[in-house]
C-alpha atoms as a PDB file:
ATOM      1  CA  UNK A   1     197.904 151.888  68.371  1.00  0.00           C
ATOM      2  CA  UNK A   2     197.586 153.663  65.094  1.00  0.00           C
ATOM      3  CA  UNK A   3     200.763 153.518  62.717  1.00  0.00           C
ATOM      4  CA  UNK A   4     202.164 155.639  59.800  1.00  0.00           C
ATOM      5  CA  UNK A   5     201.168 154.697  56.327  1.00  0.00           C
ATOM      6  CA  UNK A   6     200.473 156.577  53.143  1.00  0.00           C
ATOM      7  CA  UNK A   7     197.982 159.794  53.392  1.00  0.00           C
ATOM      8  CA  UNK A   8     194.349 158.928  54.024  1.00  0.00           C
ATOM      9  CA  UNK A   9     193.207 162.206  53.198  1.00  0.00           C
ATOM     10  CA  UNK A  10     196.162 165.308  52.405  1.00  0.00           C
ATOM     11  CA  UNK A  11     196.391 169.266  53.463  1.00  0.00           C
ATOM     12  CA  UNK A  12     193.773 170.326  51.067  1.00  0.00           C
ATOM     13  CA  UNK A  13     191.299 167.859  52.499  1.00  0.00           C
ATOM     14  CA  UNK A  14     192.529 169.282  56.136  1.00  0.00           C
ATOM     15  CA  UNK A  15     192.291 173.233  55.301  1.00  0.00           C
ATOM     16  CA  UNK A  16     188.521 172.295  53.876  1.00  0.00           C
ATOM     17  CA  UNK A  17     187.500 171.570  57.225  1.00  0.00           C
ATOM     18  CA  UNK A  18     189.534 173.658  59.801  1.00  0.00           C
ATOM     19  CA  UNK A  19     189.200 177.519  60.415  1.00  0.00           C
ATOM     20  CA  UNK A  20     193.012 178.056  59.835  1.00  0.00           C
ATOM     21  CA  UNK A  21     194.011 179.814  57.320  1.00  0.00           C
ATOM     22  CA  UNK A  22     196.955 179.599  55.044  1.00  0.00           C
ATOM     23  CA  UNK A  23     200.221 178.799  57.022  1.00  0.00           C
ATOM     24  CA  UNK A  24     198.327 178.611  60.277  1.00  0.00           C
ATOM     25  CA  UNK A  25     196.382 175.245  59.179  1.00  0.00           C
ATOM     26  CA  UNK A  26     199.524 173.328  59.956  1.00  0.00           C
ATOM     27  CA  UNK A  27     198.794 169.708  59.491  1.00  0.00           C
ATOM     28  CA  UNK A  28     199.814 168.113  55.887  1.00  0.00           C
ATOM     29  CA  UNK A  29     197.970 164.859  56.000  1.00  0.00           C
ATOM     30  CA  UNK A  30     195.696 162.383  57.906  1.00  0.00           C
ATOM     31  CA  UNK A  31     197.482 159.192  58.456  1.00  0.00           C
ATOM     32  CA  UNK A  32     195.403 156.791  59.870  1.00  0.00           C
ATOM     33  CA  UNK A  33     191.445 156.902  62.253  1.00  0.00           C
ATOM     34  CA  UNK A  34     189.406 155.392  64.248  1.00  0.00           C
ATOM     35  CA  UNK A  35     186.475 155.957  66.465  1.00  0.00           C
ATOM     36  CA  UNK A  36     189.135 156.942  69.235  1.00  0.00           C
ATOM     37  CA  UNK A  37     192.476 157.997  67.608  1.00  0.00           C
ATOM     38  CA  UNK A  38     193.928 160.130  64.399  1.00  0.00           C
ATOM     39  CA  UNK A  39     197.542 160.098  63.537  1.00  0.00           C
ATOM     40  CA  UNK A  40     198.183 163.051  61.292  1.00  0.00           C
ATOM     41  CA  UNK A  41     201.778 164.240  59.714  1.00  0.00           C
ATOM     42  CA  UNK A  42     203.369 167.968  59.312  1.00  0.00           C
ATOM     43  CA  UNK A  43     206.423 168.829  58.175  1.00  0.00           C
ATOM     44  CA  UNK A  44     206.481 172.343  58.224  1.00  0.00           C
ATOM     45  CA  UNK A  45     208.709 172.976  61.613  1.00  0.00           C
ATOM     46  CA  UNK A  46     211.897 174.034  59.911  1.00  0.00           C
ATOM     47  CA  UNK A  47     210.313 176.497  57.994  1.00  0.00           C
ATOM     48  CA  UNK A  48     211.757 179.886  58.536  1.00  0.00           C
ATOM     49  CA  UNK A  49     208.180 181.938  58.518  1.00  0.00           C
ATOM     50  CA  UNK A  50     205.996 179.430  60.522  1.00  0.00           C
ATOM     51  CA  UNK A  51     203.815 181.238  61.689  1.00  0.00           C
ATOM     52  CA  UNK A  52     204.257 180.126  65.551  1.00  0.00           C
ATOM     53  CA  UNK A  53     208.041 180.529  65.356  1.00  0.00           C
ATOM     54  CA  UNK A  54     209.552 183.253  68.060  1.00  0.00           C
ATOM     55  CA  UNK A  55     212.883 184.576  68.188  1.00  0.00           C
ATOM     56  CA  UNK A  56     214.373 182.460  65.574  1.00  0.00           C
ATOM     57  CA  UNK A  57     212.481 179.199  66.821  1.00  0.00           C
ATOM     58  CA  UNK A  58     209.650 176.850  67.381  1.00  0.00           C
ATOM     59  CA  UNK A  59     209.287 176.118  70.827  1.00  0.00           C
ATOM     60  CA  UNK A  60     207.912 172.345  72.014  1.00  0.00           C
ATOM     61  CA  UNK A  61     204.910 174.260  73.812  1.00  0.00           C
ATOM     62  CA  UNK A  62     203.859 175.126  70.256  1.00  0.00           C
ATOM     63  CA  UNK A  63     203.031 171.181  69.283  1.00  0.00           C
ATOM     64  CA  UNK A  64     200.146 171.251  71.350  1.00  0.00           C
ATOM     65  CA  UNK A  65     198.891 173.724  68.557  1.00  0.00           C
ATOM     66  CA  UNK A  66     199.455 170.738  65.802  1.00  0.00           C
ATOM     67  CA  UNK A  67     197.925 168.400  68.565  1.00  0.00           C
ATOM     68  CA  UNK A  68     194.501 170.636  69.130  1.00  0.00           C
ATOM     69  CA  UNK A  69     194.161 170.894  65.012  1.00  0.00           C
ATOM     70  CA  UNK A  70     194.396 166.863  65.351  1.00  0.00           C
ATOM     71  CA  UNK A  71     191.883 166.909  67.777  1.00  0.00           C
ATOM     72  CA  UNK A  72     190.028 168.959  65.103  1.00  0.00           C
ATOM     73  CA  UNK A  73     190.460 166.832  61.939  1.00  0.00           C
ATOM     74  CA  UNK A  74     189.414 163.806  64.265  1.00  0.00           C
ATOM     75  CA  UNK A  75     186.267 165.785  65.138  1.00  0.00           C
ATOM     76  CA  UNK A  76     185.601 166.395  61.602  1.00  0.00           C
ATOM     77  CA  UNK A  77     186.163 163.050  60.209  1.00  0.00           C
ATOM     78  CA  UNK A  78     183.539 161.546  62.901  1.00  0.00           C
ATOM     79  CA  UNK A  79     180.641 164.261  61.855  1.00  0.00           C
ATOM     80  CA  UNK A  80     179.326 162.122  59.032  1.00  0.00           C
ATOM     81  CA  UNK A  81     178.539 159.822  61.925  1.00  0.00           C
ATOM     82  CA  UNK A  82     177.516 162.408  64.627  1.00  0.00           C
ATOM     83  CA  UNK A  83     176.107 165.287  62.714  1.00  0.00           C
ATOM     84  CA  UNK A  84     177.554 168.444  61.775  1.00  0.00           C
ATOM     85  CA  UNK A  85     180.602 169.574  62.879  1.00  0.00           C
ATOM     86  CA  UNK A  86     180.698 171.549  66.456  1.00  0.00           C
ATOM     87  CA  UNK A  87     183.031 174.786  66.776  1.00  0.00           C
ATOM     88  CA  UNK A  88     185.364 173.352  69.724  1.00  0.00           C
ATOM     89  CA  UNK A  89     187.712 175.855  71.667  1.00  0.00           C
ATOM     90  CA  UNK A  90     190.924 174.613  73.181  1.00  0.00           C
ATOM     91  CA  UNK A  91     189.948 175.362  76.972  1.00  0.00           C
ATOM     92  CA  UNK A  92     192.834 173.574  79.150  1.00  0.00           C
ATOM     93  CA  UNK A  93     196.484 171.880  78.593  1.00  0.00           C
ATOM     94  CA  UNK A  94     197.277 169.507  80.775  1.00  0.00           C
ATOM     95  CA  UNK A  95     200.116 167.097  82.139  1.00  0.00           C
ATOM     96  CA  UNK A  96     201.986 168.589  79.396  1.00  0.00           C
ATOM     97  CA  UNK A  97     205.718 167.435  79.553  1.00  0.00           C
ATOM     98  CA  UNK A  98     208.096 168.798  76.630  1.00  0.00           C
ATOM     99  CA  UNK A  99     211.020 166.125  76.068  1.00  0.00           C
ATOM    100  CA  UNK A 100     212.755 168.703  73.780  1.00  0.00           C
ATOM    101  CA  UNK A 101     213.289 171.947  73.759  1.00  0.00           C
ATOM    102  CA  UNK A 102     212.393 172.889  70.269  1.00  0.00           C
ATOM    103  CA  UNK A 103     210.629 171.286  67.160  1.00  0.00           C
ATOM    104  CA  UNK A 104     212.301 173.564  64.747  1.00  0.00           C
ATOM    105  CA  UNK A 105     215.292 170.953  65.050  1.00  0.00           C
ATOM    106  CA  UNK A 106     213.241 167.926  64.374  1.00  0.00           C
ATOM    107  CA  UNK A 107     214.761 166.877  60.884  1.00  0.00           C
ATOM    108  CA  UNK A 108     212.060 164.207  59.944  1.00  0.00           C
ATOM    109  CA  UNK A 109     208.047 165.161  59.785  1.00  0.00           C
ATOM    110  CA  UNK A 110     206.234 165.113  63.033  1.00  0.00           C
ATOM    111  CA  UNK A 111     203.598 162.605  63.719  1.00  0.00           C
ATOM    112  CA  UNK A 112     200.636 163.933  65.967  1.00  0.00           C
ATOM    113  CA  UNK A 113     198.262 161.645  67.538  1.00  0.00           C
ATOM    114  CA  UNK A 114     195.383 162.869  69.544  1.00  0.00           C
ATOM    115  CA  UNK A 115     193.187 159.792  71.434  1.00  0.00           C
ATOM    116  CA  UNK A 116     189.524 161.123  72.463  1.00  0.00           C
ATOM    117  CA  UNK A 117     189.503 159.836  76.018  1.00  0.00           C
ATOM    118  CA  UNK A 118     185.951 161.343  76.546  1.00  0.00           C
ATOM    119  CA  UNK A 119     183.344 162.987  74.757  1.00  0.00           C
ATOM    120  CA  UNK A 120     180.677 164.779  76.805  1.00  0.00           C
ATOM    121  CA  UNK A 121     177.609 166.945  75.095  1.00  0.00           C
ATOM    122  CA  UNK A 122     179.888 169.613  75.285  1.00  0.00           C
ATOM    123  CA  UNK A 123     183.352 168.685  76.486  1.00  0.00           C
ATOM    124  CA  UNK A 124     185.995 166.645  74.965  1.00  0.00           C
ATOM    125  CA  UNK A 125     188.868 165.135  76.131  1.00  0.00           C
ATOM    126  CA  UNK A 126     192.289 163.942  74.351  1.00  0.00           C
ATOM    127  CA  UNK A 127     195.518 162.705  75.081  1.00  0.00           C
ATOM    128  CA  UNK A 128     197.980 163.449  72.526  1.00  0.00           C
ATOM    129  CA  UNK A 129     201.323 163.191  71.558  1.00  0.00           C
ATOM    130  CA  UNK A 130     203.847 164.405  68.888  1.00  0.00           C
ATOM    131  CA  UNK A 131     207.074 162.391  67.428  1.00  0.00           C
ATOM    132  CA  UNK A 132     209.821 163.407  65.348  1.00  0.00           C
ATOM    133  CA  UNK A 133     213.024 161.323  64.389  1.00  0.00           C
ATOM    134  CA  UNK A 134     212.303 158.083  65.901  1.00  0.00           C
ATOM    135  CA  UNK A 135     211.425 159.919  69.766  1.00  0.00           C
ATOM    136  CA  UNK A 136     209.092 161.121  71.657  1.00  0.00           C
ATOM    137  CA  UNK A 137     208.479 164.974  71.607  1.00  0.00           C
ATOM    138  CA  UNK A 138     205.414 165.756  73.923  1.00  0.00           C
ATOM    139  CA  UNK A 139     202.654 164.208  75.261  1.00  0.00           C
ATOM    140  CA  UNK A 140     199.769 165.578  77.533  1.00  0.00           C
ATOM    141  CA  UNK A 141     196.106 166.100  77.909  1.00  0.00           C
ATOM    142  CA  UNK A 142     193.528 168.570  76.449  1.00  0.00           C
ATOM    143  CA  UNK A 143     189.810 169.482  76.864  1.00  0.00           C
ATOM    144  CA  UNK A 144     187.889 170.894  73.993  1.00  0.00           C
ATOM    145  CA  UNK A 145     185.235 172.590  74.824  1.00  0.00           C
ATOM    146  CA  UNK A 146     182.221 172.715  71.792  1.00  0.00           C
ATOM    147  CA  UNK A 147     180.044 175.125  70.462  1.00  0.00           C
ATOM    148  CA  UNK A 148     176.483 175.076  68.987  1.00  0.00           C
ATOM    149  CA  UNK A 149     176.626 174.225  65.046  1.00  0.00           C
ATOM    150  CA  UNK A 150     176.353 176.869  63.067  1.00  0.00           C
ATOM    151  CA  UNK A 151     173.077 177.499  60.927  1.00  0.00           C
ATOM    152  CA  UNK A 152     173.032 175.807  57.545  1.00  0.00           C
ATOM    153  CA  UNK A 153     170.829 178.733  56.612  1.00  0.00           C
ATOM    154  CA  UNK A 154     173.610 181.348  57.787  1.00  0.00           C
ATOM    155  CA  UNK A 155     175.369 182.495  54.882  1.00  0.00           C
ATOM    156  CA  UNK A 156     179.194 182.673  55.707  1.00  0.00           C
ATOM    157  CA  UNK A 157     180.006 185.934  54.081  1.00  0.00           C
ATOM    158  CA  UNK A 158     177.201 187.365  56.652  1.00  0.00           C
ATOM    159  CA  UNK A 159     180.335 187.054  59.294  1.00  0.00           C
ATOM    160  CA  UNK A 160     182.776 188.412  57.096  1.00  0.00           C
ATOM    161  CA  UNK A 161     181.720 192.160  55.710  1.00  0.00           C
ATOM    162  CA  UNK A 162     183.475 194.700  57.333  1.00  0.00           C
ATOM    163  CA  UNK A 163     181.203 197.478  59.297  1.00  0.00           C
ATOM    164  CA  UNK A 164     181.989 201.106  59.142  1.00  0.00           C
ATOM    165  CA  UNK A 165     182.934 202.469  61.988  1.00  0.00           C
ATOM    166  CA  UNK A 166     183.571 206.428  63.038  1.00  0.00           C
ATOM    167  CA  UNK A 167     187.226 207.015  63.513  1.00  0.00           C
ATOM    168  CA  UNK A 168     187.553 208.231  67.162  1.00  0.00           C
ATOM    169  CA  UNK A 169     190.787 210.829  65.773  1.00  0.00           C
ATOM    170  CA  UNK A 170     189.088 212.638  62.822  1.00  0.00           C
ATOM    171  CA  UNK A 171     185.548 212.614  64.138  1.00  0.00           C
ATOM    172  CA  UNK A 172     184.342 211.624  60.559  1.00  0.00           C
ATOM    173  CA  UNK A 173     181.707 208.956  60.903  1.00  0.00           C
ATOM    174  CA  UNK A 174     184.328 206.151  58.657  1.00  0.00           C
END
């Protein structure tokens, strides 16, 4: 089992490498790896304008997002080893049981672990689990389902122009 112990690599490191932006990246540092396992630290639940919060708070259900971007950093920290890193889409959730109702009430940082349990050529599978104060939050199981690498000859701002469009109201072509 992977303990706590000071950052191995912090939230800058972390936002480098995952395709959330801004307050959506919501991991602050990577605690400890292996092969199998990454233990990663946030501390961003109490925040008032986290961006998963509904109604005033941050529902349990919402640590399997911090688990699934643990399941990313881990991915990322093993492509030196395996090649580049593979686009992977949350696909299923399960065994999920919530020992608390909400996170937002956790006073201490969250630890997330995520354990690869399998790795197909294009399916992955984790067990994770999130702790706050000294207890057990969540646990359950995920599958990650991975894309094809994208092109090192694809330029990224390619995917990001916009494209004018005709505005269906005024008839004018944009």
């Amino acid at each position: 089992m992977l303990s706590a112990r000071a950052p191995l690599f912090d939230h800058a490191w972390i936002a480098a490498r995952l395709p959330h932006a801004g307050a959506m990246c919501l991991l602050d540092a990577v605690l400890a790896w292996d092969a199998s396992h990454v233990l990663c630290s946030a501390d961003n639940q109490r925040r008032p304008d986290h961006p998963l919060r509904q109604f005033g708070r941050l529902g349990a259900a919402c640590g399997v997002e911090y688990a699934a971007q643990a399941m990313a950093v881990h991915g990322a920290l093993l492509a030196p080893a395996q090649g580049p890193v593979r686009p992977g889409m949350l696909v299923s959730a399960r065994k999920v049981e919530l020992h608390v109702p909400r996170l937002d009430e956790v006073q201490g940082p969250l630890l997330v672990r995520a354990e690869r349990l399998q790795a197909g050529d294009e399916l992955l599978m984790y067990g994770f689990s999130v702790h706050g104060d000294g207890r057990l939050l969540l646990e359950g199981r995920a599958s990650v389902l991975l894309g094809r690498p994208a092109p090192a000859s694809a330029p990224a701002a390619a995917c990001t122009r916009p494209v004018a469009r005709p505005d269906p109201l005024s008839g004018d072509p944009a």
